[in-house]
N, C-alpha and C. Protein backbone atom coordinates (compact mmCIF):
# COMPACT_ATOMS: atom_id res chain seq x y z
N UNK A 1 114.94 77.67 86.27
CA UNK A 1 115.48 76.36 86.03
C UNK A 1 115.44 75.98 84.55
N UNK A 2 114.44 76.60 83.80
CA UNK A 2 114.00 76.51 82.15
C UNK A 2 115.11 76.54 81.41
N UNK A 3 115.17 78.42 81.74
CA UNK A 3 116.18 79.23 81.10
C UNK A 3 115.99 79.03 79.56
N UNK A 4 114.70 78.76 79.42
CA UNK A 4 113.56 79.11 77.54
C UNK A 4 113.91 77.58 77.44
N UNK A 5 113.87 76.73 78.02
CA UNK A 5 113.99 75.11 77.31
C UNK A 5 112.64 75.02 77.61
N UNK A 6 112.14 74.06 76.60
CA UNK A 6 110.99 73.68 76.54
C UNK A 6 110.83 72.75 78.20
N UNK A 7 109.22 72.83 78.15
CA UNK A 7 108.99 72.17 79.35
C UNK A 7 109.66 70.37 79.71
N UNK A 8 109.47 69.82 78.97
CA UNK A 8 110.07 68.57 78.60
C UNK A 8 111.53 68.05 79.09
N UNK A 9 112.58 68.73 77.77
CA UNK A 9 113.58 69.12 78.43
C UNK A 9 113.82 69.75 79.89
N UNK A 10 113.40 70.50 80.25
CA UNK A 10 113.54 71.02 81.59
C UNK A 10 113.72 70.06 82.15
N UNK A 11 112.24 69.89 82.41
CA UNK A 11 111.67 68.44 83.58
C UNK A 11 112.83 67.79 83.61
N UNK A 12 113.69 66.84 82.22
CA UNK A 12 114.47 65.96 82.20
C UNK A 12 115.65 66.34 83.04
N UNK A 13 116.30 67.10 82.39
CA UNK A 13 117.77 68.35 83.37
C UNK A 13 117.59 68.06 84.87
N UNK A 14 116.20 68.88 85.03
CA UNK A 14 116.58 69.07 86.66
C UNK A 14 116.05 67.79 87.54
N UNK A 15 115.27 66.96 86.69
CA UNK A 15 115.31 65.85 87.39
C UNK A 15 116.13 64.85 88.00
N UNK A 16 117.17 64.91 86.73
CA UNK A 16 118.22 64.70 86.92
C UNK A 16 119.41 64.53 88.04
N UNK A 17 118.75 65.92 87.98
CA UNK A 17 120.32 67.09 88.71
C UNK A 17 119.36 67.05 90.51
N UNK A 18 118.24 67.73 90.60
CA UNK A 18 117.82 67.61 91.66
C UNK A 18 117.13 66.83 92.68
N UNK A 19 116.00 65.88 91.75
CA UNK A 19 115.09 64.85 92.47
C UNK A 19 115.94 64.34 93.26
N UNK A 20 116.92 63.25 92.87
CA UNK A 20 117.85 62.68 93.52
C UNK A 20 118.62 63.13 94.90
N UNK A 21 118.50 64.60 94.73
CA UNK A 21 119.11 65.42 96.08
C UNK A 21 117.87 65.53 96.98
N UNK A 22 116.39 65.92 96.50
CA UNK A 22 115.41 66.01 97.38
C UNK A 22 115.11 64.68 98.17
N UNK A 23 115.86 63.36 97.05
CA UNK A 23 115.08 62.45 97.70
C UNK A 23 116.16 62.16 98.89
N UNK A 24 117.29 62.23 98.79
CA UNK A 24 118.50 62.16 99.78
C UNK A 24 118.06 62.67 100.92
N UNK A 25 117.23 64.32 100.98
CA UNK A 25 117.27 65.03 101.91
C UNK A 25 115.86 64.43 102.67
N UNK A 26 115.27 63.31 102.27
CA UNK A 26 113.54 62.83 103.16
C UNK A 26 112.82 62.82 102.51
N UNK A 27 112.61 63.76 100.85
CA UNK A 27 111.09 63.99 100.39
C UNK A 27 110.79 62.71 99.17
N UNK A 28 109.52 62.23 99.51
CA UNK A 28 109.04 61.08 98.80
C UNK A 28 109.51 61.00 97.28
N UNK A 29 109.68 60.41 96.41
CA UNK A 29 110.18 60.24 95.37
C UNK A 29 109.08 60.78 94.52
N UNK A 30 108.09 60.64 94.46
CA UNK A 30 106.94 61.40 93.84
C UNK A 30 106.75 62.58 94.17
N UNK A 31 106.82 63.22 95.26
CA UNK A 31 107.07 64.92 95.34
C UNK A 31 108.46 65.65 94.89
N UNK A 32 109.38 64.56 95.01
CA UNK A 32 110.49 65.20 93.94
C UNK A 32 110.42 65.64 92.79
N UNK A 33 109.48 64.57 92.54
CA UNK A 33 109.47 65.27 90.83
C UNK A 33 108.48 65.86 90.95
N UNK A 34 107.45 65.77 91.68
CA UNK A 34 106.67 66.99 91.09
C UNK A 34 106.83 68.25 91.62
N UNK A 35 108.21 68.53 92.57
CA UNK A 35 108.33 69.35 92.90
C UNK A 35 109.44 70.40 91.80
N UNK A 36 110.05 69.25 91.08
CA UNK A 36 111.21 70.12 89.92
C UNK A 36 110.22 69.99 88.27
N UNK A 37 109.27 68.94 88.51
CA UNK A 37 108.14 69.66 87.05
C UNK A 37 107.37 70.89 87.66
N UNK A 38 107.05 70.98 88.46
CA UNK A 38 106.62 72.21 88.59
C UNK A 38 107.30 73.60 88.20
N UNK A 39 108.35 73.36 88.98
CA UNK A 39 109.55 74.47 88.71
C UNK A 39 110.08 74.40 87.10
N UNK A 40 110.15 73.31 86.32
CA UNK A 40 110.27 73.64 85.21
C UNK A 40 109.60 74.41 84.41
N UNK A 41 108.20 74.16 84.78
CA UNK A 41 106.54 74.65 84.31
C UNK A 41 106.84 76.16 84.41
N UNK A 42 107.00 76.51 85.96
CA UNK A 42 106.79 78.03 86.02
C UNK A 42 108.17 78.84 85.74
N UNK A 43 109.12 78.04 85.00
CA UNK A 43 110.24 78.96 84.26
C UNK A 43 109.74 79.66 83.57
N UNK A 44 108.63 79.14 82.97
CA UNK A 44 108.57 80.00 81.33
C UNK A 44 107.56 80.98 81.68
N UNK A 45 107.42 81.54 83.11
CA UNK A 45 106.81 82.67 83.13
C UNK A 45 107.45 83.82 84.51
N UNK A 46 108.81 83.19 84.56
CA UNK A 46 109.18 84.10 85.28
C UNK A 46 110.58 84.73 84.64
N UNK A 47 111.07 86.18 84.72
CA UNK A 47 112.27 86.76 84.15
C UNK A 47 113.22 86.07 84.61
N UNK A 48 114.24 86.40 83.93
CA UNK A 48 114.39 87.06 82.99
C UNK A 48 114.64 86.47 81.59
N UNK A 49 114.07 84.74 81.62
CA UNK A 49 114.08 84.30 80.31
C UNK A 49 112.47 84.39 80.05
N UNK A 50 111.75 83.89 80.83
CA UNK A 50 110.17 84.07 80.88
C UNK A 50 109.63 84.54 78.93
N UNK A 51 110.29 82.95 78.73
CA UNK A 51 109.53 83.11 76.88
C UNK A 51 107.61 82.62 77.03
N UNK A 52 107.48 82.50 77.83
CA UNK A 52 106.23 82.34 77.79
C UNK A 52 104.69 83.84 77.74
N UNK A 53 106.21 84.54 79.31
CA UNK A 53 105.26 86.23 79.24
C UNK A 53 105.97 86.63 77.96
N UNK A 54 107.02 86.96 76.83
CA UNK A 54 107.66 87.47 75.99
C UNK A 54 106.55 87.03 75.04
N UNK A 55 106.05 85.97 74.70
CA UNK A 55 105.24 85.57 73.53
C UNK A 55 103.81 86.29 74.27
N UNK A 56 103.57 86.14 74.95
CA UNK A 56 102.32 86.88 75.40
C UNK A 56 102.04 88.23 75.56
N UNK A 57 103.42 89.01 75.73
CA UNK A 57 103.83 91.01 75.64
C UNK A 57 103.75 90.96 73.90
N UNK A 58 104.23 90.23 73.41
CA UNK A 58 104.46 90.11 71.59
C UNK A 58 102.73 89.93 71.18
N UNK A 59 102.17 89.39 71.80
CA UNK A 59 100.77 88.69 71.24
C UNK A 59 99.85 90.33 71.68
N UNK A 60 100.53 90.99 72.78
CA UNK A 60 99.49 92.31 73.53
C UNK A 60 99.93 93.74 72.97
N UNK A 61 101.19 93.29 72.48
CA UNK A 61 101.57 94.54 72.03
C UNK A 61 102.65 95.26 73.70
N UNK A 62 102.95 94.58 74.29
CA UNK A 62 103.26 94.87 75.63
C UNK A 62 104.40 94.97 75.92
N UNK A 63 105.19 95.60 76.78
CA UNK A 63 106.20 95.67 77.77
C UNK A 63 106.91 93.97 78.07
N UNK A 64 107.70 93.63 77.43
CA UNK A 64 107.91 92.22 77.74
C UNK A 64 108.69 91.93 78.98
N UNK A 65 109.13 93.04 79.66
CA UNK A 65 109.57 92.69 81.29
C UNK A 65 108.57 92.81 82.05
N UNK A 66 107.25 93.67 81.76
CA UNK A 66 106.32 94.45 82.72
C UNK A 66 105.75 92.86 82.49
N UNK A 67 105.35 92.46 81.50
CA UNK A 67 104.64 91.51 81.74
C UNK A 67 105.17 90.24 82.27
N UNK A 68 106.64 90.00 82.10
CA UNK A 68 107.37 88.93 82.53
C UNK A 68 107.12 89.67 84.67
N UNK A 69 107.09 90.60 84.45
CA UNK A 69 107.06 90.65 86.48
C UNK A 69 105.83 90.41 86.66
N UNK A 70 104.69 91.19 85.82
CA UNK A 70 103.49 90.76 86.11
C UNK A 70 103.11 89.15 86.11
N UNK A 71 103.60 88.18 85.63
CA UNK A 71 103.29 87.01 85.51
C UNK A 71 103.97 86.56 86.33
N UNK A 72 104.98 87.19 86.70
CA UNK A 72 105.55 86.54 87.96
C UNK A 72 104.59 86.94 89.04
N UNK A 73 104.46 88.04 89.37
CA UNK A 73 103.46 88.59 90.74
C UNK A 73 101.84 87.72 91.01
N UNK A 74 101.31 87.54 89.68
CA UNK A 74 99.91 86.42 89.90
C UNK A 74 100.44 85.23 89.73
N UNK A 75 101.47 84.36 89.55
CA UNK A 75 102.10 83.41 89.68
C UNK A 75 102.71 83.09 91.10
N UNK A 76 103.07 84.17 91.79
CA UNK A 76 103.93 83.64 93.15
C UNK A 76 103.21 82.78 94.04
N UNK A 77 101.72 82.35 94.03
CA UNK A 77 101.16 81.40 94.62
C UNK A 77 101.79 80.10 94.06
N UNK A 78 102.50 80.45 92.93
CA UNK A 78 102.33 78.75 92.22
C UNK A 78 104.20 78.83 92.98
N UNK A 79 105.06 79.20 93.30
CA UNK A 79 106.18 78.96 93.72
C UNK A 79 105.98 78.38 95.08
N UNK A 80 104.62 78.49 95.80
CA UNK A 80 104.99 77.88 97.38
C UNK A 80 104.30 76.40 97.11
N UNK A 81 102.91 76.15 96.12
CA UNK A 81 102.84 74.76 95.76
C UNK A 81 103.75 73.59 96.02
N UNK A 82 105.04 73.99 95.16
CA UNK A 82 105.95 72.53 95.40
C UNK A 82 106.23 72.67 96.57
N UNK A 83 106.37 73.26 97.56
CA UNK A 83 107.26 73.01 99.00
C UNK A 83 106.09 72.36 99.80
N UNK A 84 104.81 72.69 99.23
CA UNK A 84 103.44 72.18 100.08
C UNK A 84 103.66 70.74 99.61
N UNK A 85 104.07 70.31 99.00
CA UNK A 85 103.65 68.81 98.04
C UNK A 85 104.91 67.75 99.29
N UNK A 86 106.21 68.67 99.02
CA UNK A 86 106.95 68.15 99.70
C UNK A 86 106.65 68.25 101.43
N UNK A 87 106.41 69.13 101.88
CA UNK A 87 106.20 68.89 103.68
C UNK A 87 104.92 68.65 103.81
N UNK A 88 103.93 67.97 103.05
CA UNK A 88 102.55 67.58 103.20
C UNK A 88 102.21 66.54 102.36
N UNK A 89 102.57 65.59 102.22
CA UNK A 89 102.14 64.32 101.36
C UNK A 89 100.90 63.89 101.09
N UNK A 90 100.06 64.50 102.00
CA UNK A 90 98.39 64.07 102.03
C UNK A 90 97.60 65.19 100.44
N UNK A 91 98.49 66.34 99.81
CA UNK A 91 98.32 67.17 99.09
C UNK A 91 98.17 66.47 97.50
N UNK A 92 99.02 65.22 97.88
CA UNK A 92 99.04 64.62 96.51
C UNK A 92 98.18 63.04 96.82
N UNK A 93 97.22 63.09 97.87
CA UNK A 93 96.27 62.10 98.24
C UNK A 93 96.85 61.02 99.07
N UNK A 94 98.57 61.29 99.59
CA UNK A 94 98.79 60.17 100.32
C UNK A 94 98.29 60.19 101.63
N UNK A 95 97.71 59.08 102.57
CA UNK A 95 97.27 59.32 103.42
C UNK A 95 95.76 58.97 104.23
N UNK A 96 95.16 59.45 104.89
CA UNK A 96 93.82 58.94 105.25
C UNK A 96 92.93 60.18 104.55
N UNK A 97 91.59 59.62 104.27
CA UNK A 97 91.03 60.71 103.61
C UNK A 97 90.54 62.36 103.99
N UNK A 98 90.71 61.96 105.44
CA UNK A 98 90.70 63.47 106.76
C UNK A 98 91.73 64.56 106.52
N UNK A 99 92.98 63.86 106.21
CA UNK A 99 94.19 64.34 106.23
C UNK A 99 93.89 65.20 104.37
N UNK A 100 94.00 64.33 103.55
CA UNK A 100 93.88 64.79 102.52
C UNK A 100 92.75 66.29 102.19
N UNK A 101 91.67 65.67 102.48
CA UNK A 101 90.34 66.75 102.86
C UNK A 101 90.80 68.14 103.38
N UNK A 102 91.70 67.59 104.48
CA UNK A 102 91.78 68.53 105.55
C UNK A 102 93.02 69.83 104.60
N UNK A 103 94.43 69.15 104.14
CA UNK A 103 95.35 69.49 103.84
C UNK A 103 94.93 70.45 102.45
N UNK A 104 94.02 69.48 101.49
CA UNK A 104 93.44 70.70 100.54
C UNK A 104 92.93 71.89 100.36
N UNK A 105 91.60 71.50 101.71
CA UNK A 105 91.01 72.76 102.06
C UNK A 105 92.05 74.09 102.30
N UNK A 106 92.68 73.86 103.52
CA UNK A 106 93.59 74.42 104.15
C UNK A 106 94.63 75.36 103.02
N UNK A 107 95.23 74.00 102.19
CA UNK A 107 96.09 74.41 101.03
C UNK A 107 95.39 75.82 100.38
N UNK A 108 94.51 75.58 100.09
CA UNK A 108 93.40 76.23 98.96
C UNK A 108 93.11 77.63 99.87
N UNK A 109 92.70 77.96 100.90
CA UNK A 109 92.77 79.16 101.84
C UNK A 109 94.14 79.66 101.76
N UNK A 110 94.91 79.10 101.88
CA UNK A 110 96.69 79.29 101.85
C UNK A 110 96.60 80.31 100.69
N UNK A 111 96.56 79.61 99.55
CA UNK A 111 97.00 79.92 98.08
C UNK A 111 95.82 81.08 98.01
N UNK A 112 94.89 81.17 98.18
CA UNK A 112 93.85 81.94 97.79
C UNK A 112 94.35 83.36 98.81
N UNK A 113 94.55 83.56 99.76
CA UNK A 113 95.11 84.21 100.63
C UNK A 113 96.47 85.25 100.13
N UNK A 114 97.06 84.25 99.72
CA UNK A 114 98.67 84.92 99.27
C UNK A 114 98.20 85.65 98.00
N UNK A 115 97.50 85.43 97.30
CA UNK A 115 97.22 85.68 95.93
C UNK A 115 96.81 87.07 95.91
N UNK A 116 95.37 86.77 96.73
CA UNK A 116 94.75 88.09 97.65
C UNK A 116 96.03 88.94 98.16
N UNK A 117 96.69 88.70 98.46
CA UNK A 117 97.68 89.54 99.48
C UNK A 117 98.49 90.69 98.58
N UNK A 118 99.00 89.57 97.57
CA UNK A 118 99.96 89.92 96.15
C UNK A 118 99.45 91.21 95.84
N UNK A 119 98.29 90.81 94.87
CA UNK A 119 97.08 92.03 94.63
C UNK A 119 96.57 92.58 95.17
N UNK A 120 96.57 92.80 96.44
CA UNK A 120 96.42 94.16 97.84
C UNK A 120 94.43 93.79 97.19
N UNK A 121 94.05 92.77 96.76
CA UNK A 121 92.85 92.76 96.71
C UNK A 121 91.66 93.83 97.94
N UNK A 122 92.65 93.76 99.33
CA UNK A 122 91.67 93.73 100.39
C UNK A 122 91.85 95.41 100.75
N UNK A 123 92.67 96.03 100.40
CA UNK A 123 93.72 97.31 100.35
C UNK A 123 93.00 98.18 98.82
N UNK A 124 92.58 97.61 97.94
CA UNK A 124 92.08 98.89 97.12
C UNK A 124 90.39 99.02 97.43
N UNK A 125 90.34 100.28 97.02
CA UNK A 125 89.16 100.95 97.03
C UNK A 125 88.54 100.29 95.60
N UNK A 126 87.08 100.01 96.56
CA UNK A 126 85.69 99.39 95.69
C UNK A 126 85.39 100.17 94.68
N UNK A 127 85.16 100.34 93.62
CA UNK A 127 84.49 101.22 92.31
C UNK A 127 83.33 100.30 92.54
N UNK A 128 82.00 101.42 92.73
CA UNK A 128 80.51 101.11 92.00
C UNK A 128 80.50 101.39 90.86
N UNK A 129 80.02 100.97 90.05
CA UNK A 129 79.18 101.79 88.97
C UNK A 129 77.96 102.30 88.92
């Protein structure tokens, strides 16, 4: 959604262009946007403009696609965030405090899970030293 615009700009564009459609389609006016700042946020680390991994392959001496996929691959937890914000309102504290409690925890196993999954964390072999 970036496409190398600063975060700022972004936000502004697709707020623009999309909040207004999320809010048409049911989702609270406050998860709209934080559902297209988010997505502005994680432009700048996914390909194929991903100036954020490019300054960071430049800073490592690195592969600036390897690292633009790699930042995408420990990042893909952060792409299901906004859809949680939008079909769970208690995520951004609206709600009774059970719900909220409940929805974080939950959230947080979610995200911690997928992350794990990404990185076959549970799938490689232990090194002792």
């Amino acid at each position: 959604m970036g496409m190398g615009v600063p975060v700022t700009a972004s936000y502004i564009i697709v707020a623009s262009m999309a909040a207004p459609a999320l809010e048409k389609l049911g989702v609270l006016p406050i998860a709209a946007h934080l559902f297209v700042f988010y997505f502005a946020v994680i432009a700048d680390i996914t390909p194929p403009v991903c100036i954020a991994s490019y300054a960071a392959a430049g800073l490592a001496g690195a592969d600036p696609m390897k690292t633009g996929f790699t930042a995408t691959k420990l990042g893909i937890a952060a792409f299901i965030v906004p859809f949680m914000f939008c079909y769970s309102p208690s995520l951004m504290g609206i709600g009774s405090p059970l719900e909220v409690v409940w929805s974080t925890i939950t959230a947080a196993i979610g995200i911690w899970a997928l992350g794990a999954g990404v990185e076959l964390y549970f799938v490689r072999k232990k090194y002792h030293h």
